[in-house]
Protein backbone atom coordinates (compact mmCIF):
# COMPACT_ATOMS: atom_id res chain seq x y z
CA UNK A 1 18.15 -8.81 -1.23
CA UNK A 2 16.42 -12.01 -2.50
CA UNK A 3 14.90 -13.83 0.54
CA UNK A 4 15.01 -17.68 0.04
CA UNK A 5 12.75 -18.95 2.67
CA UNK A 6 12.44 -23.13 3.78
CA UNK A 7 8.63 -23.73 1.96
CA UNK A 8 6.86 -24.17 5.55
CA UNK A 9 8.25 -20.36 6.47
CA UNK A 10 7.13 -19.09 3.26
CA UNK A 11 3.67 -20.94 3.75
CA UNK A 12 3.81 -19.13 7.61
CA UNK A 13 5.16 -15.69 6.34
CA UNK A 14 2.23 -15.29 3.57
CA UNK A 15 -0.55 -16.00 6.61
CA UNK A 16 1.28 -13.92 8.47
CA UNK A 17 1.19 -10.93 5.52
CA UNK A 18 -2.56 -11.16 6.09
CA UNK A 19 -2.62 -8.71 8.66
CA UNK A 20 -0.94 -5.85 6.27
CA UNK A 21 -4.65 -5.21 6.04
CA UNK A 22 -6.85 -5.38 9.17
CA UNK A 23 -8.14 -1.76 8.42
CA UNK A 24 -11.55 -2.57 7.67
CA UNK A 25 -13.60 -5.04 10.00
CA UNK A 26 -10.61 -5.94 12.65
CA UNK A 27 -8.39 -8.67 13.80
CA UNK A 28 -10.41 -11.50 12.70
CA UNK A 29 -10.28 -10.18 9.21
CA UNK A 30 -6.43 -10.54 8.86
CA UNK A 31 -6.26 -14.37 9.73
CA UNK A 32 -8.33 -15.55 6.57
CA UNK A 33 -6.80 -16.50 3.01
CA UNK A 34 -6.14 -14.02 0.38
CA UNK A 35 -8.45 -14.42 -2.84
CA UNK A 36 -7.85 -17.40 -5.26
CA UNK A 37 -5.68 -15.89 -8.07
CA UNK A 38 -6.97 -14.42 -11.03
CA UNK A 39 -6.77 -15.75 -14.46
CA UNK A 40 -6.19 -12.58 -16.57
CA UNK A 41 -8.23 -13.76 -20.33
CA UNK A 42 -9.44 -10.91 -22.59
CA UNK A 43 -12.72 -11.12 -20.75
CA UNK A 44 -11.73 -10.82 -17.58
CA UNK A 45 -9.48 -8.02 -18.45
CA UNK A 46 -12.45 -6.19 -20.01
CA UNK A 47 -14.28 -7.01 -16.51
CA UNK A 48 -12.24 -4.98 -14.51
CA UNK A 49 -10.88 -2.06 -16.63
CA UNK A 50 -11.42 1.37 -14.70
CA UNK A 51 -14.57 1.83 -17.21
CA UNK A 52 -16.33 -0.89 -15.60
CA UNK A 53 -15.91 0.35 -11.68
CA UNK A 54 -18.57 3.06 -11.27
CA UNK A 55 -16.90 4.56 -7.98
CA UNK A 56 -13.56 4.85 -9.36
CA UNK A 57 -14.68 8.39 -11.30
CA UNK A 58 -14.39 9.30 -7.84
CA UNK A 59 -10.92 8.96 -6.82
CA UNK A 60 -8.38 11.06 -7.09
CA UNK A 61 -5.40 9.58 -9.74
CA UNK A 62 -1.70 10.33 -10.22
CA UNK A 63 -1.13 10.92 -13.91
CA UNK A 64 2.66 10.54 -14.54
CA UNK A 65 5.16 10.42 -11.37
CA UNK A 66 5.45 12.18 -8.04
CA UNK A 67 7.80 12.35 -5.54
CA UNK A 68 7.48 12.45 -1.98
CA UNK A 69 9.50 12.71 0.81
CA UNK A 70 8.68 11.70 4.24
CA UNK A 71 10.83 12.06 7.68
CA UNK A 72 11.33 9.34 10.19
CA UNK A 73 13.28 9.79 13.04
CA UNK A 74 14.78 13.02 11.77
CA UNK A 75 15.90 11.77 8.22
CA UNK A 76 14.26 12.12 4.95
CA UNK A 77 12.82 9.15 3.21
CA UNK A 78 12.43 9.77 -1.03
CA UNK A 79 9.65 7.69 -2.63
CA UNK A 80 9.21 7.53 -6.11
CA UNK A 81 5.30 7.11 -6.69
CA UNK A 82 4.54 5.48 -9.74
CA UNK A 83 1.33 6.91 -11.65
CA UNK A 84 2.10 5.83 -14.94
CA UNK A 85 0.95 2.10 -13.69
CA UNK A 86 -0.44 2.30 -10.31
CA UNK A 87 -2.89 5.75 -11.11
CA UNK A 88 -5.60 5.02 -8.62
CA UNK A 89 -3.37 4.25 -5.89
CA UNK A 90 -0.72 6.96 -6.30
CA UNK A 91 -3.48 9.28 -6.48
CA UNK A 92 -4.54 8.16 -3.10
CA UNK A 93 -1.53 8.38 -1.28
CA UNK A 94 -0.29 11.61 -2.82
CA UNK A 95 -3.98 13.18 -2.21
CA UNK A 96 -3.41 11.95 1.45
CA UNK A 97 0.21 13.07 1.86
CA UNK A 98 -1.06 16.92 0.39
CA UNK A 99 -3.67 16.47 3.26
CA UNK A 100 -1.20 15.64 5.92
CA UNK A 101 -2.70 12.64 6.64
CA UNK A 102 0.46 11.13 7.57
CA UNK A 103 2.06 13.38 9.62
CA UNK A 104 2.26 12.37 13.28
CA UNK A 105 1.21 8.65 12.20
CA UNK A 106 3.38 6.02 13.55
CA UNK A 107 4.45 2.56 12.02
CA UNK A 108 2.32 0.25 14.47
CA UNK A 109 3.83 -3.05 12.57
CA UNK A 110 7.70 -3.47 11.71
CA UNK A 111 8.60 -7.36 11.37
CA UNK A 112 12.55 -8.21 10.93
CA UNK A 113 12.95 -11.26 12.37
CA UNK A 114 13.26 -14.62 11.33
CA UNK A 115 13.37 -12.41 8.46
CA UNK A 116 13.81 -8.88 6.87
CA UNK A 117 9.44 -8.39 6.08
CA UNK A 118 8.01 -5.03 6.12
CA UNK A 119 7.75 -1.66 8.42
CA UNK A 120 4.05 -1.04 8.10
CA UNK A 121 2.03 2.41 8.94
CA UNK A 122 -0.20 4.59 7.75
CA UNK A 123 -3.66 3.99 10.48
CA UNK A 124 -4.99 7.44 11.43
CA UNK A 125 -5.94 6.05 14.60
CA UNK A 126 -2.43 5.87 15.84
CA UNK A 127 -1.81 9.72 15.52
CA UNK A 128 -3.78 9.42 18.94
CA UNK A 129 -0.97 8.40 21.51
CA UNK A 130 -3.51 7.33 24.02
CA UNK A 131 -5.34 5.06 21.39
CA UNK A 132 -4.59 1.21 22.51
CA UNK A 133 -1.65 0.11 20.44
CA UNK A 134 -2.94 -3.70 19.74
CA UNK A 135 -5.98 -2.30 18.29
CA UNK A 136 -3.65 -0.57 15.48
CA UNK A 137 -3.93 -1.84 12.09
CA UNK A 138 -8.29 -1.48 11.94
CA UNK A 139 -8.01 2.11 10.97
CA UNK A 140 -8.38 4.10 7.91
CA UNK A 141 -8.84 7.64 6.22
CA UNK A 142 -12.35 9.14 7.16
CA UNK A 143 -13.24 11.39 4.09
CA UNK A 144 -14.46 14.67 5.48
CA UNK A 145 -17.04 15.33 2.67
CA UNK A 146 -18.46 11.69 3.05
CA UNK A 147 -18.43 10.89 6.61
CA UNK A 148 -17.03 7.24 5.28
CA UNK A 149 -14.08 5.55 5.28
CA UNK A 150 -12.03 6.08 1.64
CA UNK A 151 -11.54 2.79 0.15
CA UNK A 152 -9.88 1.95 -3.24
CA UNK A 153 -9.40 -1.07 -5.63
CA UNK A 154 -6.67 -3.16 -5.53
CA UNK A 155 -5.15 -2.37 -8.82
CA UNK A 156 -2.09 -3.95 -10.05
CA UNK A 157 -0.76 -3.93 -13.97
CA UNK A 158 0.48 -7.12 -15.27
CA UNK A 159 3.89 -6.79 -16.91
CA UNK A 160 3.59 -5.50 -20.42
CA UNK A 161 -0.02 -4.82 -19.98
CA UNK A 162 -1.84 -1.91 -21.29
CA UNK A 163 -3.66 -0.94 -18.60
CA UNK A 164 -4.13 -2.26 -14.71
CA UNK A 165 -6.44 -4.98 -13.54
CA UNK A 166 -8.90 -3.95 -10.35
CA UNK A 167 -10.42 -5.64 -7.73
CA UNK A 168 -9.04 -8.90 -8.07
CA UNK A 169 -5.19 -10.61 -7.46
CA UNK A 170 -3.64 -11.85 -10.62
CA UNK A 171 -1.03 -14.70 -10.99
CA UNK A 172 1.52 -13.24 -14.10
CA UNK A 173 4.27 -11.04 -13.01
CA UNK A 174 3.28 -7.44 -12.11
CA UNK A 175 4.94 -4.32 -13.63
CA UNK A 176 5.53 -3.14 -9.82
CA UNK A 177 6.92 -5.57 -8.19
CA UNK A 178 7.70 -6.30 -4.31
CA UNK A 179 11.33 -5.78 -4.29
CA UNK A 180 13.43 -4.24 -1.59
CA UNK A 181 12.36 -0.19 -0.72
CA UNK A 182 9.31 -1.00 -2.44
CA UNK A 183 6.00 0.72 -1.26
CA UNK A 184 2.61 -1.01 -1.39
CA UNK A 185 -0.88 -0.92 0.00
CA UNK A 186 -2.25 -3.02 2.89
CA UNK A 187 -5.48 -4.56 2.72
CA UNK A 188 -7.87 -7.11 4.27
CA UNK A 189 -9.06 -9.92 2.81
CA UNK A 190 -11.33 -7.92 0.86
CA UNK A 191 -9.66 -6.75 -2.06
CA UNK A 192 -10.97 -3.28 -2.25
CA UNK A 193 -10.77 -2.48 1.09
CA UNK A 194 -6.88 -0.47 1.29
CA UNK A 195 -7.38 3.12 2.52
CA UNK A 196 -4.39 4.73 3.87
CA UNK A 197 -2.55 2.31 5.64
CA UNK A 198 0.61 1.15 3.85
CA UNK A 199 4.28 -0.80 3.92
CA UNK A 200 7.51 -0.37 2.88
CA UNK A 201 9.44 -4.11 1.81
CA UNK A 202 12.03 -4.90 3.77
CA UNK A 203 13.60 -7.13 1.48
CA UNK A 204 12.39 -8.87 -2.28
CA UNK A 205 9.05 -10.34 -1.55
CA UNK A 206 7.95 -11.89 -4.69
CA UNK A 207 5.56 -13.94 -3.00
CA UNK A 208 3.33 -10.99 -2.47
CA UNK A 209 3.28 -9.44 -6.30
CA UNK A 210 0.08 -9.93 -7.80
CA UNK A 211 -1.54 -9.60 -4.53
CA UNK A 212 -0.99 -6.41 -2.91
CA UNK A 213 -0.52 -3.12 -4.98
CA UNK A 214 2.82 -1.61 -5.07
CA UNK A 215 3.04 1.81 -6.20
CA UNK A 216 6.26 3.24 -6.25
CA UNK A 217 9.89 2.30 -4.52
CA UNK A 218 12.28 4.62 -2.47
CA UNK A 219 14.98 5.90 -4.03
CA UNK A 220 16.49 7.57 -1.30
CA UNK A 221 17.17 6.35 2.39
CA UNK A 222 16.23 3.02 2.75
CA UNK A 223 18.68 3.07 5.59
CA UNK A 224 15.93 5.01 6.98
CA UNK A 225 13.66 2.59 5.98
CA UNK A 226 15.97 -0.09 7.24
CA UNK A 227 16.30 1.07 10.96
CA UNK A 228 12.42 2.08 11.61
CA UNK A 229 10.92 0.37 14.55
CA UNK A 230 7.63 -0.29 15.75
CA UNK A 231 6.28 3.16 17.10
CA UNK A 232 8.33 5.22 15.17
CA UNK A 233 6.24 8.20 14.01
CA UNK A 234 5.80 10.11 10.65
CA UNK A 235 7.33 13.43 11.62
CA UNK A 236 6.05 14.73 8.14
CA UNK A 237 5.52 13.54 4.53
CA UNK A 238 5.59 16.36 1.83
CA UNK A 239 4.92 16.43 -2.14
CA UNK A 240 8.20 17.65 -3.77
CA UNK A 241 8.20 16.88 -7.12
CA UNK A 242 4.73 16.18 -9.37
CA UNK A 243 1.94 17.48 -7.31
CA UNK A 244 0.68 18.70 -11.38
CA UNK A 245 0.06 15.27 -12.13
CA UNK A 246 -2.59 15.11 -9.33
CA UNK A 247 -6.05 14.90 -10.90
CA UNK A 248 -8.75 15.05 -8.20
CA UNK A 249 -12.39 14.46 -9.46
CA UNK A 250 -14.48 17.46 -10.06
């Protein structure tokens, strides 16, 4: 379902999408503007290849496809995770999913109306029940050997592109794209600063490609999907199909 949106709405709804992230520094960090577009020349390209970000060694990367499937409300939810052009940020969310990160979180941010948006989740925070529900959205994975919050680069491939682009937003078309069932990382303003929190598209959002990274698309029970609402929990999220094409770093 293509949204077409009167141009003050979509100017509204694209603030608004701001606040996918909010898991770093708080609030105030999801009501700025997102970072100018990229231009995507052979020398930028070379910039921000995975060989030029030291920390990336350090991630854990999806090599080929995985499937998960994750239970809301008593009904399975089938992702296809897409590691073929999203590595870095499959990785992430598989590693997370095989640590049962997810299970018991809840989706603290579904938005339907004017319009179909996104049913966001994914803050560890909220696996507390007694943790205050409008301070949702700030949290993110706390990596037991570190002590530190897990961040990763935004990292999206532009269409016919060898390899991804990182740490910056890019203005061609993206080979994952933002259409409906589509899963994608939230972020703050900062580029690199998704963790674990993440959104499913409730409809086609093209104006978000090239801004947020998408990383794979359900393929099975987007009804699900379609009839979360805010507080629903992650009963469980399991690997089932292309856990071998995990690669953690050594």
């Amino acid at each position: 379902m293509q949204l077409k949106f009167p141009q003050f709405f979509v100017a509204w709804l694209i603030i608004f999408a701001l606040t996918l992230g909010g898991c770093t520094s708080g609030i105030e960090s999801s009501n700025t503007s997102p970072t100018s577009a990229a231009t995507t020349s052979t020398e930028t390209v070379s910039k921000t290849t995975n060989e030029s970000i030291p920390s990336i060694k350090d991630l854990p990367r999806l090599e080929g496809k995985a499937t998960v499937v994750m239970t809301v409300n008593g009904a399975p939810i089938t992702i296809e995770l897409d590691g073929i052009n999203a590595p870095i940020t499959a990785g992430n969310f598989v590693d997370l999913v095989q640590k049962g990160v997810y299970d018991g979180l809840v989706f603290h941010r579904v938005v339907r109306d004017p319009q179909p948006f996104v049913a966001q989740g994914g803050d560890p925070q909220s696996k507390d029940p007694k943790f205050p529900a409008n301070r949702l959205g700030t949290g993110g994975y706390i990596d037991a050997k570190t002590g530190s919050e897990r961040r990763i680069p935004l990292e999206i491939k532009p269409k016919g592109a060898n390899e991804p682009i990182y740490s910056q937003t890019i203005t061609e078309k993206p080979e994952l794209q933002h259409k409906q069932g589509s899963i994608a990382m939230a972020r703050s303003q900062m580029p690199d600063s998704a963790s674990s929190q993440f959104y499913f598209a409730l409809a086609d959002l093209s104006f978000l490609d090239g801004n947020y990274a998408v990383f794979g698309n359900v393929i099975e029970g987007f009804d699900v999907v379609n009839n979360i609402k805010q507080g629903d929990r992650i009963e469980s999220a399991k690997v089932t199909q292309g856990a071998e094409n995990l690669k953690s770093p050594e």
